[in-house]
C-alpha atoms as a PDB file:
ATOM      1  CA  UNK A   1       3.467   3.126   0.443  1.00  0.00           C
ATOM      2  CA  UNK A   2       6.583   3.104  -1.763  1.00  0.00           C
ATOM      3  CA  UNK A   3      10.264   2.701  -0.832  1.00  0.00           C
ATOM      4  CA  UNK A   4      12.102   6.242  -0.699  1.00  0.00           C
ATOM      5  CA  UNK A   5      13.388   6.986  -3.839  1.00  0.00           C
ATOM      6  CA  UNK A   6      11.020   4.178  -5.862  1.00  0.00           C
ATOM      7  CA  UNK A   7       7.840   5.962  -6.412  1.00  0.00           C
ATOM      8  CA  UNK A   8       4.437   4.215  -7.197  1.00  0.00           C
ATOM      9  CA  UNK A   9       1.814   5.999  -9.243  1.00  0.00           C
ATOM     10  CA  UNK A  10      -1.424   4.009  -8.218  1.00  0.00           C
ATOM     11  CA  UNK A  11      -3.959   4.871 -10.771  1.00  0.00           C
ATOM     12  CA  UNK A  12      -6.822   2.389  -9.984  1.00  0.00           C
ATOM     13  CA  UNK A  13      -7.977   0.806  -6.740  1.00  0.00           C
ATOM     14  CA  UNK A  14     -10.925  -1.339  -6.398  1.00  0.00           C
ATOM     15  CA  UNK A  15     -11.950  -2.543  -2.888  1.00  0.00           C
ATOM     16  CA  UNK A  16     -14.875  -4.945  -2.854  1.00  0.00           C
ATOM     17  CA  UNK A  17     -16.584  -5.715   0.947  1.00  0.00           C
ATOM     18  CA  UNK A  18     -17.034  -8.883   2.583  1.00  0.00           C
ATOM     19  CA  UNK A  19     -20.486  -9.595   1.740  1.00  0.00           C
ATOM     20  CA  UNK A  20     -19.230  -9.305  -2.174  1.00  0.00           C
ATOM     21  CA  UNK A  21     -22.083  -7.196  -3.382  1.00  0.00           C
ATOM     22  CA  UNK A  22     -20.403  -3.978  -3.650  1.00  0.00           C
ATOM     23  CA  UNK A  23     -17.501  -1.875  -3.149  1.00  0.00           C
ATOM     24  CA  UNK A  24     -15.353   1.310  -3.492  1.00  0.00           C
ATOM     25  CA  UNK A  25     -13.326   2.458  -5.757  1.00  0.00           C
ATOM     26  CA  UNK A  26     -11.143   5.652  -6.235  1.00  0.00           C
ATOM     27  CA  UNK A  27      -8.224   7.456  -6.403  1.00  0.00           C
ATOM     28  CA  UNK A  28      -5.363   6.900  -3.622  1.00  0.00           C
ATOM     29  CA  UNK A  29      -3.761   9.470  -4.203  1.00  0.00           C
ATOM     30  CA  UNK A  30      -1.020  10.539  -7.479  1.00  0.00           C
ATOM     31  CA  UNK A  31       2.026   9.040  -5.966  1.00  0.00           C
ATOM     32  CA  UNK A  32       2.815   6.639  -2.899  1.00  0.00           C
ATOM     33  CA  UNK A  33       3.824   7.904   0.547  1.00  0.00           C
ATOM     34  CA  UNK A  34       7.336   6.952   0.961  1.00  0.00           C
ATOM     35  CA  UNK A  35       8.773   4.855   3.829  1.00  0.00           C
ATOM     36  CA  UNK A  36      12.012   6.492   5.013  1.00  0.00           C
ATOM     37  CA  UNK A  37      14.512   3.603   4.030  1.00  0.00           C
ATOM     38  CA  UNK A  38      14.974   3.218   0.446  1.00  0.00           C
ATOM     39  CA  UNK A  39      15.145  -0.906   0.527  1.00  0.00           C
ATOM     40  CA  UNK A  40      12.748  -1.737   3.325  1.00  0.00           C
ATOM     41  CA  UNK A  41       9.402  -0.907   4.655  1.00  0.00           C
ATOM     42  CA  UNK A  42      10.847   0.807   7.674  1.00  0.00           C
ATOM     43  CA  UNK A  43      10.521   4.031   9.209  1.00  0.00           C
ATOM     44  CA  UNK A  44       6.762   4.671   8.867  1.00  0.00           C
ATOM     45  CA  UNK A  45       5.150   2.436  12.178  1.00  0.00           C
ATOM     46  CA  UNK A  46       1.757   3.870  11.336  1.00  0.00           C
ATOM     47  CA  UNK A  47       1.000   5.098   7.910  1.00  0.00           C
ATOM     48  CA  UNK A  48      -2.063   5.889   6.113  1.00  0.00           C
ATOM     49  CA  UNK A  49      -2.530   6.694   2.422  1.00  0.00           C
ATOM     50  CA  UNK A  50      -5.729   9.252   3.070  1.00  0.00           C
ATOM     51  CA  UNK A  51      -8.143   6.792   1.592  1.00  0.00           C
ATOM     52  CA  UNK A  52     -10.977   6.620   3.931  1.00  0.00           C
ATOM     53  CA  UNK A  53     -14.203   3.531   3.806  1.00  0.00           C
ATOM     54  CA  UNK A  54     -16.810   4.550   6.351  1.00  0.00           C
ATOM     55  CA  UNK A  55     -18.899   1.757   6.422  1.00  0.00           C
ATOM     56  CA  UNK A  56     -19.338  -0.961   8.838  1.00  0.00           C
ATOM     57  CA  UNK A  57     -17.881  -3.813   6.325  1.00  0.00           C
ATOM     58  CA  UNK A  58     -14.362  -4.893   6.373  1.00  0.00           C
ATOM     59  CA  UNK A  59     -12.505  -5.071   2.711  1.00  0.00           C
ATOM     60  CA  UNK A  60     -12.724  -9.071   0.952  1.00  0.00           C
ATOM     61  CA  UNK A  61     -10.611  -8.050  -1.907  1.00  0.00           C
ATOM     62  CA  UNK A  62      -8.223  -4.823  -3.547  1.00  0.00           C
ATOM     63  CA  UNK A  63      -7.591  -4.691  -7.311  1.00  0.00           C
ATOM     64  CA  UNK A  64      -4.790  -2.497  -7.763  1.00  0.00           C
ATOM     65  CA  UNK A  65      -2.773  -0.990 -10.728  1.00  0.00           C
ATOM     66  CA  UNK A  66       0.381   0.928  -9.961  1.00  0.00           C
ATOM     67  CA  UNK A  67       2.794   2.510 -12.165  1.00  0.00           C
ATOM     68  CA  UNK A  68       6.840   2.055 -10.746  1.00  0.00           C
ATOM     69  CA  UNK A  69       8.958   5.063 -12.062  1.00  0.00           C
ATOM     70  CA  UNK A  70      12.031   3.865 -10.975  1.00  0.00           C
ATOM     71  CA  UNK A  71      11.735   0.958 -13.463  1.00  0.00           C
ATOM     72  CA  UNK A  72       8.991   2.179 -16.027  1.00  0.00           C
ATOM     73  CA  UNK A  73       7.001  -0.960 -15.036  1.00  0.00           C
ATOM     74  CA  UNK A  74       3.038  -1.169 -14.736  1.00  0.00           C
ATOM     75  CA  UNK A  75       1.701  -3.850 -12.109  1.00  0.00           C
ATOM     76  CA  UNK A  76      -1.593  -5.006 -11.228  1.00  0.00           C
ATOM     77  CA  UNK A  77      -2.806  -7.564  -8.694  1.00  0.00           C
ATOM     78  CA  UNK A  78      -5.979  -8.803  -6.949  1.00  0.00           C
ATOM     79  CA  UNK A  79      -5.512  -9.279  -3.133  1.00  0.00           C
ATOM     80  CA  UNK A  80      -7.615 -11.401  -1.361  1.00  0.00           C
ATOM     81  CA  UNK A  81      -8.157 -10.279   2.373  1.00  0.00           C
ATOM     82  CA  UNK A  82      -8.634 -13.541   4.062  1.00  0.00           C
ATOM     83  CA  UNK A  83     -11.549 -14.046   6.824  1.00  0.00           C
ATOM     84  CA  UNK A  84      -8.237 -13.945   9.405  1.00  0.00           C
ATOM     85  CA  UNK A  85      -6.919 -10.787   9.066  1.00  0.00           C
ATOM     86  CA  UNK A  86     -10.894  -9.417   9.376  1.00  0.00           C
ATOM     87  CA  UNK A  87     -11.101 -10.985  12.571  1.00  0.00           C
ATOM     88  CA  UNK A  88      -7.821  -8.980  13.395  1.00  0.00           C
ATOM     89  CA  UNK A  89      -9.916  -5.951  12.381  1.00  0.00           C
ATOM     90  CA  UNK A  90     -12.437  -6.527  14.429  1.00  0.00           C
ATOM     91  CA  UNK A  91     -10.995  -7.706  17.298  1.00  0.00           C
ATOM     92  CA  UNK A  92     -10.972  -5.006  20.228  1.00  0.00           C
ATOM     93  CA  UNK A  93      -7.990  -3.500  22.179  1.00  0.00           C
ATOM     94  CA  UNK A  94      -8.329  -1.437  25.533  1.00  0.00           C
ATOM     95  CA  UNK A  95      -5.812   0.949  23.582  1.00  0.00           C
ATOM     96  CA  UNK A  96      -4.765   4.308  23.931  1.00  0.00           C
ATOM     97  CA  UNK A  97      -2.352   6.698  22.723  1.00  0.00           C
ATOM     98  CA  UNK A  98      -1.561  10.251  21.062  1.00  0.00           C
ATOM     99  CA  UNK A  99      -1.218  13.742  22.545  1.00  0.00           C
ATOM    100  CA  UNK A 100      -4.875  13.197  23.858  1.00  0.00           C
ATOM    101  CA  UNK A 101      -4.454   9.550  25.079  1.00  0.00           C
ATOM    102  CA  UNK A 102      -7.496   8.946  22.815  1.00  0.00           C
ATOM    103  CA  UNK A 103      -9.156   5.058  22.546  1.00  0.00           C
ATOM    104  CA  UNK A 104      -8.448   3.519  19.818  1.00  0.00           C
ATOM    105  CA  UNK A 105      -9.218  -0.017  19.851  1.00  0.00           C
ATOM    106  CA  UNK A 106      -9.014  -1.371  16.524  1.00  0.00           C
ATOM    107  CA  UNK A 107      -6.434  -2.589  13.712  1.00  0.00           C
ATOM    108  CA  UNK A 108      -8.341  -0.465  11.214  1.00  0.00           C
ATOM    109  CA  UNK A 109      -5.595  -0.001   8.506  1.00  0.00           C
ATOM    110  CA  UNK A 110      -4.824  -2.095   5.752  1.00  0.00           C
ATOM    111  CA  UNK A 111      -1.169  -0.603   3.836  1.00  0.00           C
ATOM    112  CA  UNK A 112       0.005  -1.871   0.739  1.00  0.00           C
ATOM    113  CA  UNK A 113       3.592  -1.650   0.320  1.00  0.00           C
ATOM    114  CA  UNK A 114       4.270  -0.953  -3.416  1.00  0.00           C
ATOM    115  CA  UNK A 115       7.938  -2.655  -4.558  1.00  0.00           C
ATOM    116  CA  UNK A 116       9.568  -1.698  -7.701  1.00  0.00           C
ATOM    117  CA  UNK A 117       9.200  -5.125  -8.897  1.00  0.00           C
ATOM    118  CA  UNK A 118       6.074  -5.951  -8.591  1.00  0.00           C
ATOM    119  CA  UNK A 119       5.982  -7.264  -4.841  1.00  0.00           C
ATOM    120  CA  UNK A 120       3.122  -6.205  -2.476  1.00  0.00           C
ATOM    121  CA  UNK A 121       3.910  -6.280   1.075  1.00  0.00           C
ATOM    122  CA  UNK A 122       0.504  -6.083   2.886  1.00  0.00           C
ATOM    123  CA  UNK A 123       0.225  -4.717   6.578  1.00  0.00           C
ATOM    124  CA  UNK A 124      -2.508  -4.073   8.958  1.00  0.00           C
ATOM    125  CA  UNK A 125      -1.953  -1.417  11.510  1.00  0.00           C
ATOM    126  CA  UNK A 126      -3.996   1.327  13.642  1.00  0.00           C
ATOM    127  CA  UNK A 127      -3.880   4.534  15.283  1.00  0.00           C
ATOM    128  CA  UNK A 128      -1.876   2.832  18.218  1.00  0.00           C
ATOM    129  CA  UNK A 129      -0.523  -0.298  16.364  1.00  0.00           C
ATOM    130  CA  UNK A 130       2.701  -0.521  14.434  1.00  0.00           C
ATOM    131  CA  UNK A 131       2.757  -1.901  10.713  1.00  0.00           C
ATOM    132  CA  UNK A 132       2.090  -6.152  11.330  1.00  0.00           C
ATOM    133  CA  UNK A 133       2.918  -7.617   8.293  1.00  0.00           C
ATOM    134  CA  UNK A 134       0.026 -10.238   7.003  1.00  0.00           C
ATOM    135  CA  UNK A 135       1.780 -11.052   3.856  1.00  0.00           C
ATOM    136  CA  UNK A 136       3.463 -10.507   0.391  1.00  0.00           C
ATOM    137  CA  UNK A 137       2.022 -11.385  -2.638  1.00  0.00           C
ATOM    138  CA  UNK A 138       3.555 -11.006  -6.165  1.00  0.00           C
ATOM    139  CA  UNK A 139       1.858  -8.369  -8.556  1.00  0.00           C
ATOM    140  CA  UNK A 140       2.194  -9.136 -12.312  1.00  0.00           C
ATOM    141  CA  UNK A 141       3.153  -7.100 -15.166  1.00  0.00           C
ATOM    142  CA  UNK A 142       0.480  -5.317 -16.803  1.00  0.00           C
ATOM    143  CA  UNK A 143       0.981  -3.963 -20.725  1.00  0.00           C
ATOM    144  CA  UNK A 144      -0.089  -0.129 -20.605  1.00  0.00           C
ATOM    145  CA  UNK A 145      -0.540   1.641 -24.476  1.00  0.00           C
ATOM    146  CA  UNK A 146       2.681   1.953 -26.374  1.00  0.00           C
ATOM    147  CA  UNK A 147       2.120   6.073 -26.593  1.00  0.00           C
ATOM    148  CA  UNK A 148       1.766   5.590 -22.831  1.00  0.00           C
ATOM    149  CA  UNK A 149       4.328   7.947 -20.955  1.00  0.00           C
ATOM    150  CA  UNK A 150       5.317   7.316 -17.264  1.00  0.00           C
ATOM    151  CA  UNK A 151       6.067  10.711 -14.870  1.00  0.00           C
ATOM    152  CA  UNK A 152       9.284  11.526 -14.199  1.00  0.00           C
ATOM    153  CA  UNK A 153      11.048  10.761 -11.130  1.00  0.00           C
ATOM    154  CA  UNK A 154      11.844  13.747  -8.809  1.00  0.00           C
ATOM    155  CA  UNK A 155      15.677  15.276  -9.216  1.00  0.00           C
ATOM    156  CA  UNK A 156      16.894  13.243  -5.953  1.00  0.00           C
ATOM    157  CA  UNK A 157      15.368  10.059  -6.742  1.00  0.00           C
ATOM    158  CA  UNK A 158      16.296   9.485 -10.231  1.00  0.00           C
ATOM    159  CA  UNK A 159      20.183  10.302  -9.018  1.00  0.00           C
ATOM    160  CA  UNK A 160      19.667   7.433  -6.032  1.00  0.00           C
ATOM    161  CA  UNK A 161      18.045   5.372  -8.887  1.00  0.00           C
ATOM    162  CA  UNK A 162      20.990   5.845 -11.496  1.00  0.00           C
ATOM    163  CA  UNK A 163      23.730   5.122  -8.472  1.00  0.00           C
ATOM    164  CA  UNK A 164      21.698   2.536  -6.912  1.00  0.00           C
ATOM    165  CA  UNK A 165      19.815   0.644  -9.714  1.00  0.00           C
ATOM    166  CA  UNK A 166      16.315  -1.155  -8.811  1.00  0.00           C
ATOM    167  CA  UNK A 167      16.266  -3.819  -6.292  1.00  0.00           C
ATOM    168  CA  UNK A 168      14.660  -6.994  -6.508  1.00  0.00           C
ATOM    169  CA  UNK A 169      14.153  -9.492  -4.649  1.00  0.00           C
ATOM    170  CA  UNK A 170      14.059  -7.865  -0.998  1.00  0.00           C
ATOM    171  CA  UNK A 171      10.515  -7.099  -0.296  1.00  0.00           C
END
């Protein structure tokens, strides 16, 4: 997930499993979802970028590279999902909710909030649970090829982004 307005263009995610002999890897998706508050994570209790693991192990690590177009930056970052927020994950929760009152007991989510500068804001969440924030890390900057040429920002956003500038600092 991105800020509105600051849009993230995750081209590589790596997610190795708790045992560390394997993992997944693929394509999030071209751009971030958005939250709906251009300088916090608000707005979005339960989000979900559409990548899906169906496996029984729980995620030990992320390597991810993201492109911010509001400040034609490249980040990249190794996240270390600590033995903690697993037991979070598989900790069970007598809970229901939705339009079918549905059971769904588990903190099965992992978001990465994508900052224009580099911050990662990492939250687990579920079907019934609202974004918990586990931590924030600091992503560094990563050198992409000189020829290398970043999307363009959609119409509204690059107006916020010339009246607003690029934050830093907040996340």
């Amino acid at each position: 997930m991105a800020p509105k307005y600051y849009s993230a263009y995750v081209d590589i995610l790596l997610i190795v499993d708790e045992e560390k002999q394997g993992g997944w890897r693929g394509m999030v998706t071209k751009s971030t979802k958005f939250s709906k508050h251009p300088n916090s994570w608000e707005g979005l209790d339960r989000y979900h970028s559409g990548y899906t693991i169906r496996s029984t192990k729980l995620p030990a690590s992320f390597y991810i590279r993201w492109h911010s177009l509001a400040n034609k930056k490249t980040y990249n970052k190794t996240i270390k999902v600590s033995e903690d927020i697993r037991n979070k994950m598989r900790e069970y929760h007598e809970m229901r909710c939705g339009f079918n009152n549905g059971l769904y007991p588990y903190k099965d989510n992992i978001l990465l909030g994508l900052a224009p500068d580099g911050m990662i804001s990492v939250f687990l969440n579920g079907t019934c649970f609202d974004n918990e924030l586990q931590f924030k890390v600091q992503a560094v900057e990563d050198k992409v090829a000189d020829d290398f040429v970043f999307p363009k920002l959609k119409k509204e956003s690059q107006a916020y982004v010339d009246e607003y500038g690029v934050p830093v600092g907040i996340w």
